[in-house]
N, C-alpha and C. Protein backbone atom coordinates (compact mmCIF):
# COMPACT_ATOMS: atom_id res chain seq x y z
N UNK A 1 21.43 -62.31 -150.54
CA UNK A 1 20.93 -61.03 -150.14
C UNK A 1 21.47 -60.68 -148.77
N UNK A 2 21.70 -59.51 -148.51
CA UNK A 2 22.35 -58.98 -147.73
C UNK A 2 21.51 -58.44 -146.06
N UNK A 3 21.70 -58.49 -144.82
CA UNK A 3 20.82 -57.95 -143.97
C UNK A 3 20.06 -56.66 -144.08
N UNK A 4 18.89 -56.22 -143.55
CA UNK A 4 18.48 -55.13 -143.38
C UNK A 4 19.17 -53.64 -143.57
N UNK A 5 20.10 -53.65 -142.54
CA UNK A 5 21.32 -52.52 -142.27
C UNK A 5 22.40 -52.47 -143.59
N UNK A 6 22.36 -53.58 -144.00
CA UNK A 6 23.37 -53.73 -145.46
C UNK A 6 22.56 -53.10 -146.52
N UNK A 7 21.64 -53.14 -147.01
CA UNK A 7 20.44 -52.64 -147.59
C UNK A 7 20.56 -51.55 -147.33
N UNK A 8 20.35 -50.94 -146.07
CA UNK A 8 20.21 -49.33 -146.33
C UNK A 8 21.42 -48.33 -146.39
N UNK A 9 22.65 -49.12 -146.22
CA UNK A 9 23.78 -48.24 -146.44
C UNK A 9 23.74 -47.60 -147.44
N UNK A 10 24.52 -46.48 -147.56
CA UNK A 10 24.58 -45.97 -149.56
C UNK A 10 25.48 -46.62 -149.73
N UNK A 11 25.68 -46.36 -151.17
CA UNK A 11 26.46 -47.50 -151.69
C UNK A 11 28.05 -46.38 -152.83
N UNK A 12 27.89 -45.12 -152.31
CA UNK A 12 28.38 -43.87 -152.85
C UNK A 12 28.33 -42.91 -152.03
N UNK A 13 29.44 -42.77 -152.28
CA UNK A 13 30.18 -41.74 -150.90
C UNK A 13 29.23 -40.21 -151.49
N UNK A 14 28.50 -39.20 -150.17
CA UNK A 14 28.07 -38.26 -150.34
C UNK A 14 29.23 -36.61 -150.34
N UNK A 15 30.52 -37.51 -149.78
CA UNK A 15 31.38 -35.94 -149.84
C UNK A 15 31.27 -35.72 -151.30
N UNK A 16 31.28 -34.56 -151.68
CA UNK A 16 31.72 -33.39 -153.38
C UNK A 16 32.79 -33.70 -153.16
N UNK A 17 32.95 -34.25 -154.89
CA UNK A 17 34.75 -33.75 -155.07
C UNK A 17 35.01 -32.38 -155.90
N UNK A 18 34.18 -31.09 -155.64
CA UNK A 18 34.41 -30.18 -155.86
C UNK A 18 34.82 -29.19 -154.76
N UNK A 19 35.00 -28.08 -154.56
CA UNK A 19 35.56 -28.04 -153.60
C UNK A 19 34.70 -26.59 -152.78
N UNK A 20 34.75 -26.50 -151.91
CA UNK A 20 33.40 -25.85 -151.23
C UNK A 20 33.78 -24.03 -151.79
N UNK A 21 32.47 -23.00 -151.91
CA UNK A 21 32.85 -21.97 -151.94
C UNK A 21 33.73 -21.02 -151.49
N UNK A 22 34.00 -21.26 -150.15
CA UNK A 22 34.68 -20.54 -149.51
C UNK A 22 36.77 -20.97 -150.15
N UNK A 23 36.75 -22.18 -150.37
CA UNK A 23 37.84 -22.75 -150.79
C UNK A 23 38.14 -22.05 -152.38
N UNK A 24 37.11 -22.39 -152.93
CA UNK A 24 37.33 -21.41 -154.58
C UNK A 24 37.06 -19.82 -154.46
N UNK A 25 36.90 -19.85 -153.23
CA UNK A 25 37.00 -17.53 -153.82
C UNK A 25 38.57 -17.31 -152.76
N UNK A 26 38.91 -16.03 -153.31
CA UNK A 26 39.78 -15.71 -152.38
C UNK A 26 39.65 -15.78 -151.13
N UNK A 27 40.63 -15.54 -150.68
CA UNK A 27 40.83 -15.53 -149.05
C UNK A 27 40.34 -14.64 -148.64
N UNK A 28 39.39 -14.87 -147.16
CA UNK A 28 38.10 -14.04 -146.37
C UNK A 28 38.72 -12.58 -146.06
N UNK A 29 39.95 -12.91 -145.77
CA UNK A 29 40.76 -11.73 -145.10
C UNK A 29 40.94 -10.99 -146.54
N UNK A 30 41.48 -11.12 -147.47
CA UNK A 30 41.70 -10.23 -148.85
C UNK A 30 39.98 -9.72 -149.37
N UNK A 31 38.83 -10.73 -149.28
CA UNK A 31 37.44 -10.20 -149.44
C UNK A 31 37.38 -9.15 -148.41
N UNK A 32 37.50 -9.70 -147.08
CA UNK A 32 36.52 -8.70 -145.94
C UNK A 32 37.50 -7.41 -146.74
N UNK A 33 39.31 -7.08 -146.55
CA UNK A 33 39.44 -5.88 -146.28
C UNK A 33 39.53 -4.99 -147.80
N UNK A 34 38.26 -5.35 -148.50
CA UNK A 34 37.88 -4.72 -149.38
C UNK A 34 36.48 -4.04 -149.91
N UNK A 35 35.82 -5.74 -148.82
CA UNK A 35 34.72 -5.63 -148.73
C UNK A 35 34.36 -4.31 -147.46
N UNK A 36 34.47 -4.41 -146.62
CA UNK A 36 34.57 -3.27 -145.51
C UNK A 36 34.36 -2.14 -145.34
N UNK A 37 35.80 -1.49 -145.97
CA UNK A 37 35.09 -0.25 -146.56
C UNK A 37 34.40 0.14 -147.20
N UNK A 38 33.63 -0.26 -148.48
CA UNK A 38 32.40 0.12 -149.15
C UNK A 38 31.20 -0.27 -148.51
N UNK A 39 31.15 -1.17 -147.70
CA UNK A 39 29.94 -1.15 -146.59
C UNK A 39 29.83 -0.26 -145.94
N UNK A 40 31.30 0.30 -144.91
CA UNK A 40 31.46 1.71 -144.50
C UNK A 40 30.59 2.58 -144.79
N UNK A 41 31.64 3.06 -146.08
CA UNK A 41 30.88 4.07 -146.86
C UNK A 41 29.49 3.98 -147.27
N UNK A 42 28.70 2.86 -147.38
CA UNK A 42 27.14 2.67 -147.93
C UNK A 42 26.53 2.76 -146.57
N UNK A 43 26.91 2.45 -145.61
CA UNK A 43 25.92 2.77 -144.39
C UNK A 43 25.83 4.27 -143.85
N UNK A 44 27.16 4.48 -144.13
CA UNK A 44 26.70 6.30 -143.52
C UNK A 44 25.92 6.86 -144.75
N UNK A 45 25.96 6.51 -146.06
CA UNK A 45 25.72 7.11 -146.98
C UNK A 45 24.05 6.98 -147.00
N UNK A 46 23.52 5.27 -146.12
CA UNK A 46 21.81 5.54 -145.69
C UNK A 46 22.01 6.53 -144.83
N UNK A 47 22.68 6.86 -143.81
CA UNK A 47 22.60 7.56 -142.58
C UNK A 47 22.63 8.90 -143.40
N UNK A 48 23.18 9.52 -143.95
CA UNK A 48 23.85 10.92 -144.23
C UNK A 48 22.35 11.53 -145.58
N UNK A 49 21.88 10.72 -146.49
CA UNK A 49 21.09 10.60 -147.21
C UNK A 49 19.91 11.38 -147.27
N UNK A 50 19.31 10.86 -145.90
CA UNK A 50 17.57 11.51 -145.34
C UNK A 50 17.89 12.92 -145.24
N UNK A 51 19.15 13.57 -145.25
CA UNK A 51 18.86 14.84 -144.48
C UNK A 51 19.05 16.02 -145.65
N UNK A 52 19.10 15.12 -147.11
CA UNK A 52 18.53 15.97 -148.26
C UNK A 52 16.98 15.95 -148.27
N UNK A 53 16.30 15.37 -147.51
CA UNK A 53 14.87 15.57 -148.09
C UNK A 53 14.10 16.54 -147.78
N UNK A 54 14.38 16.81 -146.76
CA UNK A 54 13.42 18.32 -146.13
C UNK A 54 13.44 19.15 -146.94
N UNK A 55 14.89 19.59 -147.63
CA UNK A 55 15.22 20.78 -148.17
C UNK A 55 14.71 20.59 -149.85
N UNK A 56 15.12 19.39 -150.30
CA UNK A 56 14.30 19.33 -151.66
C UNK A 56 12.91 19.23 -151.60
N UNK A 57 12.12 19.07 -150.47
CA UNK A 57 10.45 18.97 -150.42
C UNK A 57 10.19 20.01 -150.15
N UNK A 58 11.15 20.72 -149.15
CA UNK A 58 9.97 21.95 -148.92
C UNK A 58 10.53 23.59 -149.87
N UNK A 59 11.57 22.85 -150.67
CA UNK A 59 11.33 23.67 -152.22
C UNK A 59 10.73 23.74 -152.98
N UNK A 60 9.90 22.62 -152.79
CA UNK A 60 9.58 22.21 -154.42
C UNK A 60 10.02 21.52 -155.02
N UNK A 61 8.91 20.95 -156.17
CA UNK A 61 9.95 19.68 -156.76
C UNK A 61 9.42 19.75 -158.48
N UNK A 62 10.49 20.50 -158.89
CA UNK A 62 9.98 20.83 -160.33
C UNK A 62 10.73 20.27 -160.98
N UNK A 63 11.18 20.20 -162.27
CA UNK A 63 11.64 18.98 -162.83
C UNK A 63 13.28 18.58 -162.77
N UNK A 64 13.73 19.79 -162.59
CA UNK A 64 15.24 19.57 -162.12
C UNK A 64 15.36 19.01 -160.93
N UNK A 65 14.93 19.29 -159.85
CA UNK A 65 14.91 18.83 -158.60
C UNK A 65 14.05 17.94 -158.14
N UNK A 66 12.80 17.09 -158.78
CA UNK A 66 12.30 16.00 -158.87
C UNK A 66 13.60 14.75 -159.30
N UNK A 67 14.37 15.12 -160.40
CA UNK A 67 15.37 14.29 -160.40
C UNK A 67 16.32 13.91 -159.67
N UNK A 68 16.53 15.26 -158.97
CA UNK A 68 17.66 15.13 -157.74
C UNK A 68 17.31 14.25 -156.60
N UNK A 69 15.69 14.72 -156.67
CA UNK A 69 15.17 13.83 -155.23
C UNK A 69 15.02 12.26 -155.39
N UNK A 70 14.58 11.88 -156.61
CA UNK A 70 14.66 10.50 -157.26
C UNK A 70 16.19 9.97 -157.05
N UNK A 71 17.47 10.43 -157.63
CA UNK A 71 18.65 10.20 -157.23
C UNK A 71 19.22 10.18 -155.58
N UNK A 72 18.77 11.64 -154.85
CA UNK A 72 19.02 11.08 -153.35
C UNK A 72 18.23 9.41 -153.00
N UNK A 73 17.13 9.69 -153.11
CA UNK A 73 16.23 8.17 -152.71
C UNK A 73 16.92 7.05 -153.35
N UNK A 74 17.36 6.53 -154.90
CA UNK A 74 17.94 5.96 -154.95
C UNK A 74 19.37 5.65 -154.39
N UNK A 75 19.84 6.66 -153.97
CA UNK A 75 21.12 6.63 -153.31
C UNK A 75 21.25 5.78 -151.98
N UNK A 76 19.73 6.40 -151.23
CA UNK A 76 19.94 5.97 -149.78
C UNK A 76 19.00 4.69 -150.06
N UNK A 77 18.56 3.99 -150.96
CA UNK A 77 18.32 2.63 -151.07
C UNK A 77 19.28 1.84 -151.27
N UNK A 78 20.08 2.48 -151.99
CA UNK A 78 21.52 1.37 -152.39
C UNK A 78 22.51 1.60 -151.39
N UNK A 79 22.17 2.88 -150.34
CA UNK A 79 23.02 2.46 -148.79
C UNK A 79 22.79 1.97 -148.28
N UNK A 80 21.10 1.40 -148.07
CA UNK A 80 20.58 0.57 -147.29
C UNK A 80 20.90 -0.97 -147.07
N UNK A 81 20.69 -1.15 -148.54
CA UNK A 81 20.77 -2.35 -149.27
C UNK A 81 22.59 -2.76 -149.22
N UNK A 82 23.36 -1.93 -149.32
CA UNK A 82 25.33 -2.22 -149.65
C UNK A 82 25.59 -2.39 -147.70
N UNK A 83 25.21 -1.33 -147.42
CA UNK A 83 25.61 -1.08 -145.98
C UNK A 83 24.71 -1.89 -144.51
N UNK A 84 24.19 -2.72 -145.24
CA UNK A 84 23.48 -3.48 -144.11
C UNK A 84 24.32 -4.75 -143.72
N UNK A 85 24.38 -4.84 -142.30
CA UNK A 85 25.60 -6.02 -141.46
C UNK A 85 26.54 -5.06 -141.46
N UNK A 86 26.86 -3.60 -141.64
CA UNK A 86 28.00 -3.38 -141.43
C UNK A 86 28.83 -3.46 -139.63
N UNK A 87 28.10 -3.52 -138.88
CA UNK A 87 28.29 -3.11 -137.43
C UNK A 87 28.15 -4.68 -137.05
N UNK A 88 28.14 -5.75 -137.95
CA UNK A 88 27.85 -7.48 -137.46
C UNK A 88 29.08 -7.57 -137.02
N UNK A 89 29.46 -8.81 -135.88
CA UNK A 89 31.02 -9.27 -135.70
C UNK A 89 31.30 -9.89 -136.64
N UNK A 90 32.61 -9.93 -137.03
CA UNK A 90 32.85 -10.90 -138.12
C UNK A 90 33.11 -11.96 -137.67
């Protein structure tokens, strides 16, 4: 039997022989400058968004334009949600 310290070694190496995410997707530089601009575009698109609501609320919201307002709101959720970190350092 072996000492204390021999005992608790592993006995199997913990590196993966798979190979880490960043290694299996494309290259950061071919992601970011694709990724980028549609963040762009989704953050002004929260920004630009709110300033349909006044005008569809204080029309009225009858059934054509209940839809419209449902579509702006979804819109500026999915800018919120696409366009957030856009202003992070990379």
């Amino acid at each position: 039997m072996g000492s204390y310290e021999e005992l608790r070694k592993p006995t199997m190496s913990s590196a993966s022989p798979f190979r880490s995410p960043m290694e299996a997707a494309p290259s950061s530089v071919a992601l970011r400058s694709l990724t980028r601009p549609l963040q762009f575009i989704a953050f002004w698109l929260a920004i630009v968004t709110p300033l349909a609501y006044p005008p569809l609320l204080l029309g009225g919201l009858d059934s054509q334009s209940f839809l419209i307002f449902v579509g702006v709101v979804a819109l500026n959720v999915f800018g919120l949600l696409a366009g957030r970190g856009y202003g992070d350092p990379a």
